[in-house]
PDB file of N, CA and C in Angstrom:
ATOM      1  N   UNK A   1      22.956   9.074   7.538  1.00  0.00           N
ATOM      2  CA  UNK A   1      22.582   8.048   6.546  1.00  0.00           C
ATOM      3  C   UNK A   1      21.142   7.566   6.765  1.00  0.00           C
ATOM      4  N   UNK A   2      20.939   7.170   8.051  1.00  0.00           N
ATOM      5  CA  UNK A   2      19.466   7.035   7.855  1.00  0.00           C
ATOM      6  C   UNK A   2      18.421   8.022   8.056  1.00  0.00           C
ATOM      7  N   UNK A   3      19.011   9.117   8.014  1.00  0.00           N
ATOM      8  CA  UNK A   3      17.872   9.889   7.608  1.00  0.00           C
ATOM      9  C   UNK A   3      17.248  10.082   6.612  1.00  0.00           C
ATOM     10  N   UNK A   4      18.499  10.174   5.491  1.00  0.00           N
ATOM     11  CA  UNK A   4      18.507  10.031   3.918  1.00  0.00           C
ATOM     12  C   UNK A   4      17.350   8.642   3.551  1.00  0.00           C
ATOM     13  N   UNK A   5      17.517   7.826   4.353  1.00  0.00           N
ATOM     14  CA  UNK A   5      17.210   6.333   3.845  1.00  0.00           C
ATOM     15  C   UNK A   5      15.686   6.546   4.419  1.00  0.00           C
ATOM     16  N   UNK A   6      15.431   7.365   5.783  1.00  0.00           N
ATOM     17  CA  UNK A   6      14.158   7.611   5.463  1.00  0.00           C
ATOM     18  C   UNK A   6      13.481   8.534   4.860  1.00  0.00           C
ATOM     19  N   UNK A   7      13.868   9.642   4.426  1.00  0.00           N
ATOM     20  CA  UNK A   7      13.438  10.670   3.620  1.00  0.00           C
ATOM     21  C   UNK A   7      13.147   9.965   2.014  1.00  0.00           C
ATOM     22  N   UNK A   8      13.824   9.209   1.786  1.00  0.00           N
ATOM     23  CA  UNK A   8      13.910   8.241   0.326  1.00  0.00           C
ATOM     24  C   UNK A   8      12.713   7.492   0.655  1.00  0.00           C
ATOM     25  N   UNK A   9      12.375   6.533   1.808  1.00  0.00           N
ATOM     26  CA  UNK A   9      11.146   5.629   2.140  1.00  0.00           C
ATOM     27  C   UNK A   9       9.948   6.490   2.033  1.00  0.00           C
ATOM     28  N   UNK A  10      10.070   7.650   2.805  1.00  0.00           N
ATOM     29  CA  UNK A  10       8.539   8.849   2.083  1.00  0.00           C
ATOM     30  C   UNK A  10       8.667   9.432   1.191  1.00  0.00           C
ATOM     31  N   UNK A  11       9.330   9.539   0.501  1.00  0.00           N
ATOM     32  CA  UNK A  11       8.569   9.772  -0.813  1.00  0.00           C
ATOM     33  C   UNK A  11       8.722   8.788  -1.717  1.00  0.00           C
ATOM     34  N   UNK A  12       8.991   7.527  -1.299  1.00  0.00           N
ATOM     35  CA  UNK A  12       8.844   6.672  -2.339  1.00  0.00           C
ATOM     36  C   UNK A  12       7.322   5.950  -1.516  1.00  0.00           C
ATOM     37  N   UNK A  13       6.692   5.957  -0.361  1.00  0.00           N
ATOM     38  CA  UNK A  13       5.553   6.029   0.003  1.00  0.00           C
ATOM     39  C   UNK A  13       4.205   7.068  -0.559  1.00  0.00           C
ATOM     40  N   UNK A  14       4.535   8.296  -0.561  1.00  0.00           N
ATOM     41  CA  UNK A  14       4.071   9.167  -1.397  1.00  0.00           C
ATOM     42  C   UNK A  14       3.784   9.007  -2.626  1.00  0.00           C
ATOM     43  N   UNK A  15       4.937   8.322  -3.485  1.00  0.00           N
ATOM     44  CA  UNK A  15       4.897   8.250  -4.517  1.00  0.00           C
ATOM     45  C   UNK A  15       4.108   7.079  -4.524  1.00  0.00           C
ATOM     46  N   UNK A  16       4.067   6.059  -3.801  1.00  0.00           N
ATOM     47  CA  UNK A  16       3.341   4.757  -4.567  1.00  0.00           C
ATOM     48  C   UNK A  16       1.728   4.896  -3.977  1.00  0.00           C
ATOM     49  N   UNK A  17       1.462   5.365  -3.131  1.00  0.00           N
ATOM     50  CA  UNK A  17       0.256   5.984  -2.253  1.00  0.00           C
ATOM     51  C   UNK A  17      -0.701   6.150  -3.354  1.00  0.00           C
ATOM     52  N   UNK A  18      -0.994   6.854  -4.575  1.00  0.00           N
ATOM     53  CA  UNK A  18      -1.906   6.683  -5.549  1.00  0.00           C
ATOM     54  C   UNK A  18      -1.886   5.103  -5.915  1.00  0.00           C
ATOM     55  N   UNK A  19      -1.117   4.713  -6.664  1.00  0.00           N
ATOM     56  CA  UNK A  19      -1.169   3.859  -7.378  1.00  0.00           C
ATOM     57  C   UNK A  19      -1.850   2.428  -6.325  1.00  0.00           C
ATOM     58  N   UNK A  20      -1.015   2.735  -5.065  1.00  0.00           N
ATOM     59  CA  UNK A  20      -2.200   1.534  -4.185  1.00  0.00           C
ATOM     60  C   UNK A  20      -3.544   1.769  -3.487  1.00  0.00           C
ATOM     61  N   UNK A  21      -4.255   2.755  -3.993  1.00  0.00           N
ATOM     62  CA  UNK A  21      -5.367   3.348  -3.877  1.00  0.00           C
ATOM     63  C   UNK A  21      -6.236   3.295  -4.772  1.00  0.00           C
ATOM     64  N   UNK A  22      -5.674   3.120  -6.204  1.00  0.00           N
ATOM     65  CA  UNK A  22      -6.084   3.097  -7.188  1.00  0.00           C
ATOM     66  C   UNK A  22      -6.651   1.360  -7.738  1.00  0.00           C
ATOM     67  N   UNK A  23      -5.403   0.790  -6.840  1.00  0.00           N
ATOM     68  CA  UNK A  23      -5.195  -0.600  -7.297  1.00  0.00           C
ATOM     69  C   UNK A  23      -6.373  -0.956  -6.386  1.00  0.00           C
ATOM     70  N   UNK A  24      -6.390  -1.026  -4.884  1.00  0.00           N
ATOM     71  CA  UNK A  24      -7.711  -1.204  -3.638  1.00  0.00           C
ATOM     72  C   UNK A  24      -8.589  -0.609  -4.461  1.00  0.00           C
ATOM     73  N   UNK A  25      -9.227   0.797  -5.099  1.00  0.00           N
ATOM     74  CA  UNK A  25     -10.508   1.004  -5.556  1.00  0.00           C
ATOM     75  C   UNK A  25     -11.141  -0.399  -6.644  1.00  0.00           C
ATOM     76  N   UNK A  26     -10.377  -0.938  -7.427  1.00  0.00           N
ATOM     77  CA  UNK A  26     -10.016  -1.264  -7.939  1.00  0.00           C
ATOM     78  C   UNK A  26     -10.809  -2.730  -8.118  1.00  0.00           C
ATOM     79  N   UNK A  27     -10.084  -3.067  -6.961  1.00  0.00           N
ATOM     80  CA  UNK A  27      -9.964  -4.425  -6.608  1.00  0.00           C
ATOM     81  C   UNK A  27     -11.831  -4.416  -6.021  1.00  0.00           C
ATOM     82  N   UNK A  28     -11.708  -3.290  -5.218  1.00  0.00           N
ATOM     83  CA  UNK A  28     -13.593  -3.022  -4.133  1.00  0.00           C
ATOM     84  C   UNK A  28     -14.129  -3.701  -5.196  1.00  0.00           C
ATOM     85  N   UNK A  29     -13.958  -2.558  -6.508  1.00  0.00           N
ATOM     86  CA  UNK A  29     -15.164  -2.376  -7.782  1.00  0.00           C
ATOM     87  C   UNK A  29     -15.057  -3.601  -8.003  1.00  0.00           C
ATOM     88  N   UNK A  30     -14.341  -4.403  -8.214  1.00  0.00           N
ATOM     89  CA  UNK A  30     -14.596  -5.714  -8.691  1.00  0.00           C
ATOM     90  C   UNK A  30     -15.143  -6.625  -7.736  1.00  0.00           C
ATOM     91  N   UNK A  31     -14.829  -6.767  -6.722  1.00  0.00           N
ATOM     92  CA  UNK A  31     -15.660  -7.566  -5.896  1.00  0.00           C
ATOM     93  C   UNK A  31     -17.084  -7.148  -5.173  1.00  0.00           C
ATOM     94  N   UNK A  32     -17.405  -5.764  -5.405  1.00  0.00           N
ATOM     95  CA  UNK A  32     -18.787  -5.455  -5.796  1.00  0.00           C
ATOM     96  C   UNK A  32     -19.730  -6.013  -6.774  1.00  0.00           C
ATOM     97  N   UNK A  33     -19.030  -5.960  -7.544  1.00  0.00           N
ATOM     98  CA  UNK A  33     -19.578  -6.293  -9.110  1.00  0.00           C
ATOM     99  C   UNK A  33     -19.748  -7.857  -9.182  1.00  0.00           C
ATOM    100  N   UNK A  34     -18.917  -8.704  -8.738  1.00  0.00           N
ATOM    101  CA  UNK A  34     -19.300 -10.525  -7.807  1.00  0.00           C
ATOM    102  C   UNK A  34     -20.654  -9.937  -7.178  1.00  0.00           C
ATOM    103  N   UNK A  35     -20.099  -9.520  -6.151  1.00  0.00           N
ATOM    104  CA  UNK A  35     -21.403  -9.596  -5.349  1.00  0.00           C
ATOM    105  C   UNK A  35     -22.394  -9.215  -5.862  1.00  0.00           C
ATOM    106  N   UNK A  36     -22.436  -8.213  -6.556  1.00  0.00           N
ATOM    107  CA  UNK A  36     -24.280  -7.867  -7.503  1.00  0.00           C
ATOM    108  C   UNK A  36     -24.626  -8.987  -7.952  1.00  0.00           C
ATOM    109  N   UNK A  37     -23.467  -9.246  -8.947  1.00  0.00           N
ATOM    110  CA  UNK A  37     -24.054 -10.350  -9.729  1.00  0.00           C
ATOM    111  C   UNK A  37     -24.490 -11.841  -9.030  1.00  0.00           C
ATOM    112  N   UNK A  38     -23.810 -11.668  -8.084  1.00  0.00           N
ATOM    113  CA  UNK A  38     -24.077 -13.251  -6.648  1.00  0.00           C
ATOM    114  C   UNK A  38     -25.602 -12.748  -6.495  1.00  0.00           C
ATOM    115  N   UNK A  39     -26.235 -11.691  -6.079  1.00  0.00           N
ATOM    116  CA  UNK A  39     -27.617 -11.057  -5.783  1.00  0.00           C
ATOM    117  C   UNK A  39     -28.235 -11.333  -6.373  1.00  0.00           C
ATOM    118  N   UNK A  40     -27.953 -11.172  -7.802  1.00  0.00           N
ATOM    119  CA  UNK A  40     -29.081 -10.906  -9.226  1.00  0.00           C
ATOM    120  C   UNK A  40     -28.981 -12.660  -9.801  1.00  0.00           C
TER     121      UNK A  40
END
């Protein structure tokens, strides 16, 4: 049983692994984009 339960935890890690990579790029770009504008 818990093997199952971890084999289910990686690839539901796998699976969300883009989407919180995407969300962190995300988030950088925007608080880059503060900070330029804090510069300028």
């Amino acid at each position: 049983m818990p093997k199952d339960l971890s084999k289910d935890t990686h690839v539901w890690r796998v699976f969300m692994a883009p989407h919180v990579i995407v969300s962190g790029l995300s988030h950088l770009r925007n608080g880059f984009v503060f900070f330029f504008l804090i510069i300028i």
